[in-house]
Protein backbone atom coordinates (compact mmCIF):
# COMPACT_ATOMS: atom_id res chain seq x y z
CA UNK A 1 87.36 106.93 120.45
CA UNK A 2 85.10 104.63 118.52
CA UNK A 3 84.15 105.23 115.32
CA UNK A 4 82.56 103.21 112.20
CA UNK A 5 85.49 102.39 110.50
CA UNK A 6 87.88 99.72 109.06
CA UNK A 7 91.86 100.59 108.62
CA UNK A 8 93.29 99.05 105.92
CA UNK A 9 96.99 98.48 105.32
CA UNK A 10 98.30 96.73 102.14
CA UNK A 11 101.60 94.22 103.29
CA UNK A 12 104.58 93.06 101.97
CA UNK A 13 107.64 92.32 104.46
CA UNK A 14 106.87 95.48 106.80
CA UNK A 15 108.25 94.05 110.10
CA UNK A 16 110.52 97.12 110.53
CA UNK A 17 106.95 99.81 109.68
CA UNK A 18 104.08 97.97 110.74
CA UNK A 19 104.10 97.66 114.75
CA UNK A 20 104.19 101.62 114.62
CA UNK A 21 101.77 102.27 112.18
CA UNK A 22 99.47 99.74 114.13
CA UNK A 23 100.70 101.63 117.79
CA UNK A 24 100.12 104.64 116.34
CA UNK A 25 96.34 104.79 115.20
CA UNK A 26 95.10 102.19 118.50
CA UNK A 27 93.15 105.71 119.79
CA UNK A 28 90.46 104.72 117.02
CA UNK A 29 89.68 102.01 118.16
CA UNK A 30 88.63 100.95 114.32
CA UNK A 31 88.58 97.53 112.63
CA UNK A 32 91.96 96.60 111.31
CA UNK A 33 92.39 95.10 108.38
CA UNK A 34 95.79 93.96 106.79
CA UNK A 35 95.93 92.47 102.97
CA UNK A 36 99.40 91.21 102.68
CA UNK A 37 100.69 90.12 99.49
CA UNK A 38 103.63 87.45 100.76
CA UNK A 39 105.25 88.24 103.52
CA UNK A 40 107.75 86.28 104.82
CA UNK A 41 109.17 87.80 107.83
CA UNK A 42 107.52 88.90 111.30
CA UNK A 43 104.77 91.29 109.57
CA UNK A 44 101.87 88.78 110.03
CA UNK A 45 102.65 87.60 114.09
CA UNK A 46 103.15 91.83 114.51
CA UNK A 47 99.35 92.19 112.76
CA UNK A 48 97.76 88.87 114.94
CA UNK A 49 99.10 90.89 118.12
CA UNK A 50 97.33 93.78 117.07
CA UNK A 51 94.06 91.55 116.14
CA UNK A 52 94.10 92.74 113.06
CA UNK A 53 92.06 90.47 110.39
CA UNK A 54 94.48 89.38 107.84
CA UNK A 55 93.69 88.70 104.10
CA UNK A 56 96.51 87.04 101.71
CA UNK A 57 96.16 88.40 98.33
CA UNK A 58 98.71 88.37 95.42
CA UNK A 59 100.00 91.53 94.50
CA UNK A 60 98.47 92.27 90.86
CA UNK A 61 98.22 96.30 90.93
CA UNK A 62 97.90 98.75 94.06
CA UNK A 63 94.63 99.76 92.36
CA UNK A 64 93.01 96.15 92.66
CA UNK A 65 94.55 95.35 96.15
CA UNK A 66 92.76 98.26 97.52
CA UNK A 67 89.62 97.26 95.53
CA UNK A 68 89.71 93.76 96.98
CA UNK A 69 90.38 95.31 100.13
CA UNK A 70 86.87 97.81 100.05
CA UNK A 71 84.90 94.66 98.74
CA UNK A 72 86.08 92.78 101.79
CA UNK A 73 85.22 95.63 104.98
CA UNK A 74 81.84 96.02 106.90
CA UNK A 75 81.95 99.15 107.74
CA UNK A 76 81.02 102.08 105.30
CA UNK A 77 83.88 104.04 105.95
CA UNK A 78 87.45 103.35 105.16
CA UNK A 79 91.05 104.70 106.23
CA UNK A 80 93.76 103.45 103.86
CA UNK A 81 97.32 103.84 105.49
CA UNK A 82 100.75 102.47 104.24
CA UNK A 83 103.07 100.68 107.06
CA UNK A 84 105.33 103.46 106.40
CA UNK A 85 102.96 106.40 107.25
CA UNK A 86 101.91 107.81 110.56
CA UNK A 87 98.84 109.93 111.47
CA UNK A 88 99.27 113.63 113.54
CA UNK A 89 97.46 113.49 116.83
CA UNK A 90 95.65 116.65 115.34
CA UNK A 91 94.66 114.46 112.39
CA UNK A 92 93.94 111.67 114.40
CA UNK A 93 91.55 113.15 116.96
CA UNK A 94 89.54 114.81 113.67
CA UNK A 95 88.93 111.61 112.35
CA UNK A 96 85.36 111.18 113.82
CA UNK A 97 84.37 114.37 112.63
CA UNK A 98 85.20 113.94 109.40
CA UNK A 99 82.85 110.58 108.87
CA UNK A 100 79.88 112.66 111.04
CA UNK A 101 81.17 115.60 108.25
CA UNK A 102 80.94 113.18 105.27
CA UNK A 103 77.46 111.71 106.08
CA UNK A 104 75.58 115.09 106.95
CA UNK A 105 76.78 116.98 103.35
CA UNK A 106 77.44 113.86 101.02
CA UNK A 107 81.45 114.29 101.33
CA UNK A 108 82.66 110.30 99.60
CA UNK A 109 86.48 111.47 99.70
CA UNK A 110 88.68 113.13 102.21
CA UNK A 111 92.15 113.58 101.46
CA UNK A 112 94.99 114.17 103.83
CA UNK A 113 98.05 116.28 103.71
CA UNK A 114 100.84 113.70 103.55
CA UNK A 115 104.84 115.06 104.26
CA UNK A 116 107.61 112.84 103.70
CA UNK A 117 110.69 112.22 106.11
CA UNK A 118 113.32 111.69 103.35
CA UNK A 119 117.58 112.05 102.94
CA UNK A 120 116.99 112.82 107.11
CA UNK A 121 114.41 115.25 107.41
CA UNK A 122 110.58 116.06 107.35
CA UNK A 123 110.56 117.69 103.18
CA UNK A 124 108.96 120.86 102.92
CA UNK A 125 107.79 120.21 99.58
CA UNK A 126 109.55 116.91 97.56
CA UNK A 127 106.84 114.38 97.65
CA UNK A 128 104.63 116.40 99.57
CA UNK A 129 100.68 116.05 98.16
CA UNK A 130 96.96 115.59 99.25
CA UNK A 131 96.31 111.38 99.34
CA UNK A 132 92.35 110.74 99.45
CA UNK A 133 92.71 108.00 102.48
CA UNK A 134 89.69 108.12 104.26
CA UNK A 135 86.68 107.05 101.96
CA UNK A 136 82.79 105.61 101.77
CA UNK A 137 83.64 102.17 99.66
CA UNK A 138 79.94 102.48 98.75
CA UNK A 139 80.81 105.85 96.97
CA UNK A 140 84.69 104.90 95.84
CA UNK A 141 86.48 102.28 93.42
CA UNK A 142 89.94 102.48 92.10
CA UNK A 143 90.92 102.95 88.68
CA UNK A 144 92.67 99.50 87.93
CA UNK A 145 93.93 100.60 84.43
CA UNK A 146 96.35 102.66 86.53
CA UNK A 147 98.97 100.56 88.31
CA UNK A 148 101.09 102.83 90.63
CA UNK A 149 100.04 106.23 92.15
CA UNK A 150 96.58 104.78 91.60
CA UNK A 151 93.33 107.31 91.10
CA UNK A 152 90.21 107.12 93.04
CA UNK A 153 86.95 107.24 91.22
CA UNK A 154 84.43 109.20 93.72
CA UNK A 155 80.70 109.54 93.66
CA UNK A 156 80.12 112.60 95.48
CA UNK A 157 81.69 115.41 96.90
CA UNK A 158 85.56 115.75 97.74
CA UNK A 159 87.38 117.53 100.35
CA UNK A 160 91.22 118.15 101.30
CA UNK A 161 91.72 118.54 105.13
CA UNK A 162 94.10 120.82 106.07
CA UNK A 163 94.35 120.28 109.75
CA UNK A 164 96.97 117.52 110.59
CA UNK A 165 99.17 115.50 108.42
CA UNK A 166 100.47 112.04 107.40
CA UNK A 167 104.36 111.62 107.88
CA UNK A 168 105.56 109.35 105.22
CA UNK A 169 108.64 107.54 106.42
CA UNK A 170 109.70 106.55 102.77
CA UNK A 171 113.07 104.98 102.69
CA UNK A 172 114.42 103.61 106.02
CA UNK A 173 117.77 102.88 104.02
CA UNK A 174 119.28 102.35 100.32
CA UNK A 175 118.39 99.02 99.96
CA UNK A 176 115.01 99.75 100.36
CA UNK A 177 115.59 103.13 98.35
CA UNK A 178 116.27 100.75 95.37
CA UNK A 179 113.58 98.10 95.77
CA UNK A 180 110.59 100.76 95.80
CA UNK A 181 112.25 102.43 92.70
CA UNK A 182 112.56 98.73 90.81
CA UNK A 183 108.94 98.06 91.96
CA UNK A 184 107.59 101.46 90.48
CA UNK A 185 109.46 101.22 87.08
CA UNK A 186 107.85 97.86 86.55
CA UNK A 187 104.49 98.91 87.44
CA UNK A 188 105.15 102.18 85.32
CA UNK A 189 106.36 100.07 82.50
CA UNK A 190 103.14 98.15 82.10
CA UNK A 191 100.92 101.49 82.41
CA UNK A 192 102.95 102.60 79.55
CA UNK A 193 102.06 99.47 77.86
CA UNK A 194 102.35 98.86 74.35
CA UNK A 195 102.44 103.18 73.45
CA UNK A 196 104.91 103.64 70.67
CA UNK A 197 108.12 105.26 72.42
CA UNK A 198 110.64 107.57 69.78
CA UNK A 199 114.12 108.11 71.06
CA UNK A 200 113.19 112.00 71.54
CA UNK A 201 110.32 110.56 73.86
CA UNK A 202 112.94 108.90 75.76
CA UNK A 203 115.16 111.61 75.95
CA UNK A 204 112.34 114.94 76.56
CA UNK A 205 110.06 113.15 78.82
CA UNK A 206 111.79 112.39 81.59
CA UNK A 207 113.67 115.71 81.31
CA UNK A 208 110.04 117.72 81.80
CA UNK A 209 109.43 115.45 84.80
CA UNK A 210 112.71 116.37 86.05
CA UNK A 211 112.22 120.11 85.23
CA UNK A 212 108.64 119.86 87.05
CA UNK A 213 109.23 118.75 90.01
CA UNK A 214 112.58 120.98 90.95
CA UNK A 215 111.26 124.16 88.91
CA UNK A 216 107.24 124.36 88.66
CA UNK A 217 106.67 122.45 91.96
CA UNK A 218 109.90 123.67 93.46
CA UNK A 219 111.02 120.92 95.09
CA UNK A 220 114.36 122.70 95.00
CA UNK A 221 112.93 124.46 98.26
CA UNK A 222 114.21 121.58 99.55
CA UNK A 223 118.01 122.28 99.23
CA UNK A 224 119.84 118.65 97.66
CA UNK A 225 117.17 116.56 99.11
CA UNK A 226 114.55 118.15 96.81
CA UNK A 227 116.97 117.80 93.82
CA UNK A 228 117.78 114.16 94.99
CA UNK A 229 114.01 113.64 94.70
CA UNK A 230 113.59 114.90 91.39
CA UNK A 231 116.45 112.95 90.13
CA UNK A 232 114.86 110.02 91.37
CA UNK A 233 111.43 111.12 89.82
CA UNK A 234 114.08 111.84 86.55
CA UNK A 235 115.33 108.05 87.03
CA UNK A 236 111.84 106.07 87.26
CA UNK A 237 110.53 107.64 84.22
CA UNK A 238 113.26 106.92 81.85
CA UNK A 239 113.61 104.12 83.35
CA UNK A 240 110.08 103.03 83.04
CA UNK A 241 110.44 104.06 79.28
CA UNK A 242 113.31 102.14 78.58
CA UNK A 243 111.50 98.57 79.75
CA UNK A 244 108.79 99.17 77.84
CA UNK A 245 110.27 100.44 74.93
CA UNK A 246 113.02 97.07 74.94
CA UNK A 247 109.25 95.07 75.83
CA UNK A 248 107.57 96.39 72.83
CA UNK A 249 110.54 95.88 70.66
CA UNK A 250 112.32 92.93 71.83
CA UNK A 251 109.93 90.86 74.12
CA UNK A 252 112.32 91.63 77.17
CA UNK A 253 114.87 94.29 78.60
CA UNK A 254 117.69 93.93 76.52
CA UNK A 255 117.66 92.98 72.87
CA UNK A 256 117.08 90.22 70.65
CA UNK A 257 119.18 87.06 70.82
């Protein structure tokens, strides 16, 4: 099916994601567009098979990647999709009607259920949420003052689409488990900024995130995976706290020499 639309995919290292990401949408028949941020294994020969165009871009937030990325497509429309995600066949064949949906009543944003496979199964409702992915760039820019779990600024009308899904393959092992979670502390850290942080901060916050997610969200639908995923959510943000409390106060993670 062709449509008037680019697919972008931001890069790092995704040998093991990308090939099936890239298999996995070919029935659009889109542009493809990868902005990789340093890879150094296979990820860039996988994208020139695909003829993908490639851009090499230094990761400063997720929020200006994808803002470089916009400023760099042709087309109006955009689909943003991580290596690690793959689109429903329901999804997938809706896609055109969405854009012809989008131009006739001024929609800028739709967002798409996404469901993560997790701990070894599809989660019911850890991690589960609505991601705006498929956007006008003349009608969309992303907030750059947020770093991670960035927010899309939209002229115009919104819509969630509940027919279809993304599957979000999230970890593939511990390793990179612990790499993501490193990655989103940092990035969380430097949100946070310079914000004065009291011990009780330290010690409620990341309790109410905790409490949130397995309680008011009820990730705890999802058995020990859902409280594994609130731990983690419990982890990053008093982790995240930490650095930039020890920043603020020391000028680095540990303590004055």
């Amino acid at each position: 099916m062709g449509v008037d639309l680019t697919v972008i995919v931001l890069t790092k290292n995704e040998e093991n994601n990308l090939n099936d990401l890239l298999d996995n949408i070919k029935s659009l028949a889109a542009k493809k567009v990868i902005v990789d941020s340093g890879s150094t294994d296979n990820t860039l020969s996988i994208a020139q098979r695909y003829n993908c165009k490639v851009l090499h871009r230094d990761l400063k937030s997720f929020a200006d990647q994808r803002n470089y990325a916009l400023d760099n497509s042709k087309t109006d429309w955009v689909l943003f999709l991580d290596a690690d995600e793959r689109l429903t066949d329901e999804l997938l064949t809706n896609i055109p009607e969405l854009i012809e949906l989008g131009i006739k009543e001024n929609i800028s944003s739709f967002s798409f259920r996404r469901k993560t496979i997790a701990f070894g199964k599809e989660l019911k409702r850890a991690w589960s949420d609505y991601q705006p992915r498929l956007i006008n760039r003349n009608n969309c820019r992303y907030d750059t003052k947020i770093l991670v779990h960035e927010d899309l600024l939209v002229t115009g009308k919104r819509k969630n689409v509940n027919s279809g899904y993304i599957r979000h393959f999230t970890y593939q092992n511990f390793e990179q488990y612990l790499t993501k979670m490193n990655l989103y502390v940092k990035m969380e850290a430097r949100n946070i900024g310079q914000n004065d942080i009291s011990l009780t901060k330290l010690i409620v916050e990341p309790l109410l995130v905790f409490f949130d997610r397995l309680i008011i969200k009820a990730w705890i639908m999802d058995g020990v995976s859902g409280f594994h995923a609130s731990f983690t959510s419990f982890i990053v943000r008093f982790l995240s706290l930490s650095l930039a409390r020890s920043l603020k106060l020391n000028g680095n993670i540990y303590s004055k020499e």
